[in-house]
N, C-alpha and C. Protein backbone atom coordinates (compact mmCIF):
# COMPACT_ATOMS: atom_id res chain seq x y z
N UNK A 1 106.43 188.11 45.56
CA UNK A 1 106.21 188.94 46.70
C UNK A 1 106.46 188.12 47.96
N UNK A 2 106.59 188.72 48.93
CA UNK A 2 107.21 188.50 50.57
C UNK A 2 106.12 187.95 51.46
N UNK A 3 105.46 186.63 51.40
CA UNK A 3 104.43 186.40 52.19
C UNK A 3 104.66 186.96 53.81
N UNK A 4 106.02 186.90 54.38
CA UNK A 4 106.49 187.23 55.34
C UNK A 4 106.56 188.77 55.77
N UNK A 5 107.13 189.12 54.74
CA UNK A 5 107.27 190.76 54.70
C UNK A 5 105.38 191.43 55.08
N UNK A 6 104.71 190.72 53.69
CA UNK A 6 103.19 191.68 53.67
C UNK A 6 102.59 191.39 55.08
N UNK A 7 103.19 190.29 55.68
CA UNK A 7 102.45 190.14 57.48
C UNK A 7 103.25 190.57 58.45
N UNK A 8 104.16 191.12 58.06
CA UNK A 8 104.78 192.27 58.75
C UNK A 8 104.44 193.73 58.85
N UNK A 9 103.93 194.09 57.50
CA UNK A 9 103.44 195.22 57.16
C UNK A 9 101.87 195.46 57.49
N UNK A 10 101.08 194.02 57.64
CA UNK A 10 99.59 194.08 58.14
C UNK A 10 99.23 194.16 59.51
N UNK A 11 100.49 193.36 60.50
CA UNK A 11 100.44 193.56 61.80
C UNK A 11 100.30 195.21 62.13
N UNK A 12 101.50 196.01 61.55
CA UNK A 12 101.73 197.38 61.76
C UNK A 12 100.49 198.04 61.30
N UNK A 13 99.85 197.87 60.67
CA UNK A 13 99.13 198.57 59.43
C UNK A 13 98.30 198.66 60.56
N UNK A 14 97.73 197.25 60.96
CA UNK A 14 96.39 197.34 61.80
C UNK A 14 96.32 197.83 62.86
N UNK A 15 97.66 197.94 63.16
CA UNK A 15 97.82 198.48 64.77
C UNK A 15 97.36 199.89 64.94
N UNK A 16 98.00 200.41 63.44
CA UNK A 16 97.27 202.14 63.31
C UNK A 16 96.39 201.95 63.06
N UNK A 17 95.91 201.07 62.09
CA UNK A 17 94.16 201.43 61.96
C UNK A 17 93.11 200.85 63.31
N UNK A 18 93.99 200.07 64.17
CA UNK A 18 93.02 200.16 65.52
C UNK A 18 92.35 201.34 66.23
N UNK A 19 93.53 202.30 66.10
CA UNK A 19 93.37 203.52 66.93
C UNK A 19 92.02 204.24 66.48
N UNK A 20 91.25 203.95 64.91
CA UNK A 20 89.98 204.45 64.35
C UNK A 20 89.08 203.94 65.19
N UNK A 21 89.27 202.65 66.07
CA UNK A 21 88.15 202.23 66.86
C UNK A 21 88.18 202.02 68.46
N UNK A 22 89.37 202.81 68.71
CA UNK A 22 89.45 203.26 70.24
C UNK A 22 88.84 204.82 70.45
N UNK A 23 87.99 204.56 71.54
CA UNK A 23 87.02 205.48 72.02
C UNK A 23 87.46 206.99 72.43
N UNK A 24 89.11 206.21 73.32
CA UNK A 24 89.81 207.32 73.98
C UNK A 24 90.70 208.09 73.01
N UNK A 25 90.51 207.77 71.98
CA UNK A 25 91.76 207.88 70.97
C UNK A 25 91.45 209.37 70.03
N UNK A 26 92.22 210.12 69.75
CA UNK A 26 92.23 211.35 68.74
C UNK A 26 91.36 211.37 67.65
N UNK A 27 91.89 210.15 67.08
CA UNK A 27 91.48 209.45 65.58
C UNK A 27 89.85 208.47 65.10
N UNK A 28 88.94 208.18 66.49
CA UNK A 28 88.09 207.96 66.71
C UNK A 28 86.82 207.94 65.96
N UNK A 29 86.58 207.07 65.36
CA UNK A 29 85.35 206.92 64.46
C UNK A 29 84.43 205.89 64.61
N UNK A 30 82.96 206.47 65.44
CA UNK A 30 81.72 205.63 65.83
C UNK A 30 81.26 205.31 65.02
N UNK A 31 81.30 203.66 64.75
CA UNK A 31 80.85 203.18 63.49
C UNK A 31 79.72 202.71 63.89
N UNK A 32 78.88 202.84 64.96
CA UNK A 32 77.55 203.08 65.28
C UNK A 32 77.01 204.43 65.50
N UNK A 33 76.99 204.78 65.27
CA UNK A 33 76.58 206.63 65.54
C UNK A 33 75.98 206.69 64.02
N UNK A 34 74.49 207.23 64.03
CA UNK A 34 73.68 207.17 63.25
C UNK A 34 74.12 208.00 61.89
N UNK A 35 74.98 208.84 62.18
CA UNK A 35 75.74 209.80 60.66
C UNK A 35 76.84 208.86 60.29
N UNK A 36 76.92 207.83 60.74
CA UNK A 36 78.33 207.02 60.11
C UNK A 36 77.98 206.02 58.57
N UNK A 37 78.94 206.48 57.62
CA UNK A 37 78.10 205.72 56.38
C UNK A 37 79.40 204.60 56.19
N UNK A 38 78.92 203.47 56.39
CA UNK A 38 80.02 202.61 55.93
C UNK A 38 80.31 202.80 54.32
N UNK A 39 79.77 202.89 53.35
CA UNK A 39 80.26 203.41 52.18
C UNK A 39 80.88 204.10 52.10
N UNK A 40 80.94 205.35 52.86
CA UNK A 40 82.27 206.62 52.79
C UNK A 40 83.42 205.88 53.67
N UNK A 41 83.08 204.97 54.87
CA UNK A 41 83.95 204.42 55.48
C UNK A 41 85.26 203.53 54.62
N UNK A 42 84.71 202.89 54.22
CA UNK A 42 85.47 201.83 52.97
C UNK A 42 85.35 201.96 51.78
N UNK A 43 85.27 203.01 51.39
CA UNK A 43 85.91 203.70 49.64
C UNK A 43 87.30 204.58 50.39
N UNK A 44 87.08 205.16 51.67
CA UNK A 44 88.22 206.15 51.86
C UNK A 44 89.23 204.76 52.59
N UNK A 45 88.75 204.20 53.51
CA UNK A 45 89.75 202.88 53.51
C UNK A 45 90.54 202.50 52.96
N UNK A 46 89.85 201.80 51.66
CA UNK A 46 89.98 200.75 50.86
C UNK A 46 90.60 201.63 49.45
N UNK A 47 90.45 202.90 48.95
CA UNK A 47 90.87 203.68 47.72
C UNK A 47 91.45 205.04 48.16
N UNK A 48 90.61 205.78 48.76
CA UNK A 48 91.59 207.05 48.85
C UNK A 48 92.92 207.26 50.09
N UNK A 49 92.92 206.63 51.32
CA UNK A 49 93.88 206.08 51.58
C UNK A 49 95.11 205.49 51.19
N UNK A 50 95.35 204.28 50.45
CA UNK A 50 96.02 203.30 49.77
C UNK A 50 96.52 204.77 48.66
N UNK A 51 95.67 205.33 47.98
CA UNK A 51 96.10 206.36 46.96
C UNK A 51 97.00 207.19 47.18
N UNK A 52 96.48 207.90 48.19
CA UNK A 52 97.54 209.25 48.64
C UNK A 52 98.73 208.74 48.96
N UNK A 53 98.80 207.28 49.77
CA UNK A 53 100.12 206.55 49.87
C UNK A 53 101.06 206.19 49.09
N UNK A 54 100.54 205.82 47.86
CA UNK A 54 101.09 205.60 46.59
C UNK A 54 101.72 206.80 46.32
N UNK A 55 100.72 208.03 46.38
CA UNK A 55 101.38 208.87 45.36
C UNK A 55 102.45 209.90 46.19
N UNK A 56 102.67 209.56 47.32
CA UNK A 56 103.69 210.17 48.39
C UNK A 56 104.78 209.30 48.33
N UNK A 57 104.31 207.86 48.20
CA UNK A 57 105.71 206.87 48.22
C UNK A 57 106.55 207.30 46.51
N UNK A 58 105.47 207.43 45.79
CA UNK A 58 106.18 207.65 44.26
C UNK A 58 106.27 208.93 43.70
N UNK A 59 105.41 209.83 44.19
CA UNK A 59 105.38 211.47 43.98
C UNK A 59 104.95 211.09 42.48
N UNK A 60 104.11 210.23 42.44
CA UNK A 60 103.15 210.33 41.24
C UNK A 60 101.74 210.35 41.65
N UNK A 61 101.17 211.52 40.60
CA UNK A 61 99.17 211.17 40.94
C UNK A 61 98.98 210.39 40.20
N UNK A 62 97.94 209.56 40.85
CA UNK A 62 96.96 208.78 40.34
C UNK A 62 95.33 209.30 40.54
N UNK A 63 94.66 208.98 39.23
CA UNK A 63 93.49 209.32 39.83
C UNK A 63 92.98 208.05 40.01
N UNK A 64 91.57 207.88 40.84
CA UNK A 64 90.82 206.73 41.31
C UNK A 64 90.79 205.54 40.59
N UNK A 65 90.60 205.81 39.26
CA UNK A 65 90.29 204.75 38.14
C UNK A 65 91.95 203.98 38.01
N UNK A 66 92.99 204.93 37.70
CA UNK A 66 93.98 204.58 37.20
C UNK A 66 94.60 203.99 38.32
N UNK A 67 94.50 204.42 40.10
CA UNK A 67 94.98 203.70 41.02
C UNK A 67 94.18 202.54 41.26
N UNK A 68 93.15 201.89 40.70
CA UNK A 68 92.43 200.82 40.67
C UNK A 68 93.17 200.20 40.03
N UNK A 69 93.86 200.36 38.73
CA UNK A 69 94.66 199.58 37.67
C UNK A 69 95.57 199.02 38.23
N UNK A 70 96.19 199.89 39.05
CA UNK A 70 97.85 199.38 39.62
C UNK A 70 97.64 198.52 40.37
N UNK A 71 96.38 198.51 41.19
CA UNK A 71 96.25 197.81 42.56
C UNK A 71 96.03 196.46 41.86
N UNK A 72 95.45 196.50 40.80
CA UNK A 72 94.23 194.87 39.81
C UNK A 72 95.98 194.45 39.74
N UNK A 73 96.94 195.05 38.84
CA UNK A 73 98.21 194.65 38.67
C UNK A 73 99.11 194.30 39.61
N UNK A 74 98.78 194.92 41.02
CA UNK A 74 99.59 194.59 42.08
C UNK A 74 98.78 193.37 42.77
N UNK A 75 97.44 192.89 42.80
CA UNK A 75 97.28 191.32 43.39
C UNK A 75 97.29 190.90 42.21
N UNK A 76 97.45 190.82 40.91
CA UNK A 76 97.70 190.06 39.84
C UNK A 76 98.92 189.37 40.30
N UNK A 77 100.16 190.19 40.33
CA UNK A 77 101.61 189.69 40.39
C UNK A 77 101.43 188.99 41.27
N UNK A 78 100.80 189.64 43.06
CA UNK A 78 100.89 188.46 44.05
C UNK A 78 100.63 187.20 43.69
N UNK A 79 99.55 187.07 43.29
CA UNK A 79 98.78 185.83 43.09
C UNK A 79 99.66 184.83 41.95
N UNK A 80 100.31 185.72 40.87
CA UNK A 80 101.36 184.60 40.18
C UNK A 80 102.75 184.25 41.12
N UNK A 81 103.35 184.95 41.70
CA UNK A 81 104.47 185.18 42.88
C UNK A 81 103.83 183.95 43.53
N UNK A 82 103.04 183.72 44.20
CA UNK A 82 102.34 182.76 45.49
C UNK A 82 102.47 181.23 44.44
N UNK A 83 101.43 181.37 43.27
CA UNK A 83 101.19 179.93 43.01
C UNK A 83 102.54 179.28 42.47
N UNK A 84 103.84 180.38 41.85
CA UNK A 84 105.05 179.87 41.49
C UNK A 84 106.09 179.60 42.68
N UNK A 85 105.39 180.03 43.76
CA UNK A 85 106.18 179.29 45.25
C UNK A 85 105.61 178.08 45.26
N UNK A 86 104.12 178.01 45.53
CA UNK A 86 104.02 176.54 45.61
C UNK A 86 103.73 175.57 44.61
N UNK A 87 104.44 176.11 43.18
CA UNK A 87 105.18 174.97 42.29
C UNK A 87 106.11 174.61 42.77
N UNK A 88 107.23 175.01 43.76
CA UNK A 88 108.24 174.64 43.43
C UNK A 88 108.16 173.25 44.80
């Protein structure tokens, strides 16, 4: 994998997900405001997000469990990709 590329793609990434914590912004979510549950915050983050992306980039469903699999398989590969760069 693209150490270069994925910090290309995290700069962008974050830039949209800033807009969740601008005040003036459409997309706006008070993560102090007493109905805010960080648990619903970062399962939809962190899983149903990432999911629907998947399955629009591939026009395959996944359900929760099985898009957990791909993801365990997708930092698996990173992590062999990375340490066989710095074998060499």
């Amino acid at each position: 994998m693209d150490e270069q590329k994925q910090l290309q793609y995290y700069v962008k990434i974050m830039a949209a997900l800033n807009t969740v914590f601008d005040e003036d912004g459409e997309n706006y979510i008070d993560v102090f405001d007493d109905d805010f549950s960080g648990n619903d915050f970062f399962h939809v983050l962190a899983t149903r997000v990432p999911q629907m992306i998947m399955a629009k980039l591939t026009s395959q469903e996944f359900g929760p469990l099985e898009f957990n699999h791909v993801c365990n398989k997708l930092i698996m590969q990173d992590r062999i990709d990375n340490q066989k760069i710095k074998a060499k």
